[in-house]
Protein backbone atom coordinates (compact mmCIF):
# COMPACT_ATOMS: atom_id res chain seq x y z
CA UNK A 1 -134.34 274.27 105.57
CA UNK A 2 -131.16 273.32 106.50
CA UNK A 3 -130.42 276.54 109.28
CA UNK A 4 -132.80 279.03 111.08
CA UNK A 5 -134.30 281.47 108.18
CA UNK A 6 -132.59 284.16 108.52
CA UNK A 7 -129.60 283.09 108.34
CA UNK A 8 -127.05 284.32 105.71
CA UNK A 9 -126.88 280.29 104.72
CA UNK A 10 -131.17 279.48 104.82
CA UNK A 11 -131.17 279.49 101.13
CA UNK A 12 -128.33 277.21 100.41
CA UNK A 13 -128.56 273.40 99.01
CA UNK A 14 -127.43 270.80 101.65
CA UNK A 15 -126.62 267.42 101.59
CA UNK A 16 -127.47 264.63 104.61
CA UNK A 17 -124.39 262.61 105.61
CA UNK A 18 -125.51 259.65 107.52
CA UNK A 19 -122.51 258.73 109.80
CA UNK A 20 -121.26 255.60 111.47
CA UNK A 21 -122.53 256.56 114.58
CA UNK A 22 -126.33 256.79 113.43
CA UNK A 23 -126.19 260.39 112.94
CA UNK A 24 -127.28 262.24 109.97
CA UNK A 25 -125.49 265.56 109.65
CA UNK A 26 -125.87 268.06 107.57
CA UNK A 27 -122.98 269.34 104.89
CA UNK A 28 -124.17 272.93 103.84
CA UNK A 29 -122.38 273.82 100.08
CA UNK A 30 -120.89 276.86 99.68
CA UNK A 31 -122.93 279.97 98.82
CA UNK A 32 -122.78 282.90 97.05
CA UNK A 33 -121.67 286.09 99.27
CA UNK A 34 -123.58 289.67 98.54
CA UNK A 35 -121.86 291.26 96.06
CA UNK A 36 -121.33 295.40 96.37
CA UNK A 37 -122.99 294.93 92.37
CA UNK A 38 -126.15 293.42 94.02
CA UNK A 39 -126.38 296.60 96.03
CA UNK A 40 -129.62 298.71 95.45
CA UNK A 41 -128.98 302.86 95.00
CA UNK A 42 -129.80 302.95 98.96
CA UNK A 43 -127.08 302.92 100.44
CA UNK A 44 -125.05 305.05 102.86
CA UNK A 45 -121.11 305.88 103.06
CA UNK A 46 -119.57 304.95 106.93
CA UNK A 47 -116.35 305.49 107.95
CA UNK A 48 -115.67 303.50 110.71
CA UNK A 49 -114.64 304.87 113.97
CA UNK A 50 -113.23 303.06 116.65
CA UNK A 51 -115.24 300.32 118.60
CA UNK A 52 -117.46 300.44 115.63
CA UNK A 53 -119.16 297.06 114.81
CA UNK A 54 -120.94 295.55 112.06
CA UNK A 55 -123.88 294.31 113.91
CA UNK A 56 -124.12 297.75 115.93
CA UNK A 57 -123.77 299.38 112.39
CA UNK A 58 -126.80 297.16 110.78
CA UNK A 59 -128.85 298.22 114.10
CA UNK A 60 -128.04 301.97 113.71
CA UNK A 61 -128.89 301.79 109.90
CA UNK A 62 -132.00 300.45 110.12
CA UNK A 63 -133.87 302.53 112.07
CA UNK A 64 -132.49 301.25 116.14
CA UNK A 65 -134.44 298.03 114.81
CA UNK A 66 -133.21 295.29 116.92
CA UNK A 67 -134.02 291.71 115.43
CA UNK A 68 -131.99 293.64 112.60
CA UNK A 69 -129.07 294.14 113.97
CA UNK A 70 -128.44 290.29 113.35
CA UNK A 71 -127.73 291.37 109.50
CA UNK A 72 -124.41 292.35 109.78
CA UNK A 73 -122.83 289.74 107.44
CA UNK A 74 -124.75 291.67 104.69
CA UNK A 75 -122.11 294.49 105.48
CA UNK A 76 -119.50 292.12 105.90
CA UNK A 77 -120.46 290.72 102.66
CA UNK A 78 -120.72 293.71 100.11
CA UNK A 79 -117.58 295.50 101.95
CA UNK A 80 -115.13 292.12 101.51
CA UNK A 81 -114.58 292.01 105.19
CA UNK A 82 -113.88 288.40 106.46
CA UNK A 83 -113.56 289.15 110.42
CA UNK A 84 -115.94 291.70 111.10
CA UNK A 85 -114.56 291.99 114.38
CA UNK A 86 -111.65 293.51 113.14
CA UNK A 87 -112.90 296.45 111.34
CA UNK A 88 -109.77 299.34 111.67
CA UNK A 89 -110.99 302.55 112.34
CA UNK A 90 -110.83 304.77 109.05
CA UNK A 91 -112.31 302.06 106.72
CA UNK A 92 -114.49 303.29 104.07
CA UNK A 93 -117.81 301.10 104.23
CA UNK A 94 -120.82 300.63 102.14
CA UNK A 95 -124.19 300.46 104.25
CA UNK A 96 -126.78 298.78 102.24
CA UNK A 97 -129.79 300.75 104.25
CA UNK A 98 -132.65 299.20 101.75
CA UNK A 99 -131.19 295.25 101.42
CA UNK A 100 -130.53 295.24 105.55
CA UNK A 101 -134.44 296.56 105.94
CA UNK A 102 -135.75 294.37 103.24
CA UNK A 103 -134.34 291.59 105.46
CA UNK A 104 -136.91 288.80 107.10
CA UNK A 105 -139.87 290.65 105.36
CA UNK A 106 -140.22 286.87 103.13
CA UNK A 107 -142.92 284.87 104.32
């Protein structure tokens, strides 16, 4: 495994690049984003406020569940946001409550 598992990239194909300096690093492909399709029926509607962030959002979501708080590129993912620091207050998001608790259950 190319990254720690739960990362939003653990599951995608790599390739070893040995360099000219004796290094081998590792060139992760691209992978496939969560899709808003992929999206069980549990899910909640959040309008953000301001100061509002992602991972606060994934920790509030999930029960006040700490270690998954660290899922907040799911919501970045299935609501198309590509700086999730810069969430304007207002925005209609999509809270997928059932795929950010189903997270790091895999053995």
């Amino acid at each position: 495994m190319p990254v720690y598992k739960d990362s939003r990239y653990a599951e995608v194909e790599y390739t070893s690049i040995y360099g000219r300096d004796q290094v081998t690093r590792k060139y992760l492909h691209p992978r496939d984003p969560k899709m808003l399709e992929e999206v069980d029926q549990d899910w909640i509607a959040h309008t953000s406020s301001y100061g509002d962030e992602l991972d606060l959002l994934a920790y509030q979501y999930t029960g006040d569940n700490a270690s998954k708080s660290k899922y907040w590129w799911i919501i970045a993912d299935v609501n198309n946001i590509l700086w999730p620091l810069d969430v304007e207050p207002g925005t209609n998001l999509v809270i997928p409550t059932k795929m950010l608790a189903s997270r790091g259950l895999r053995g």
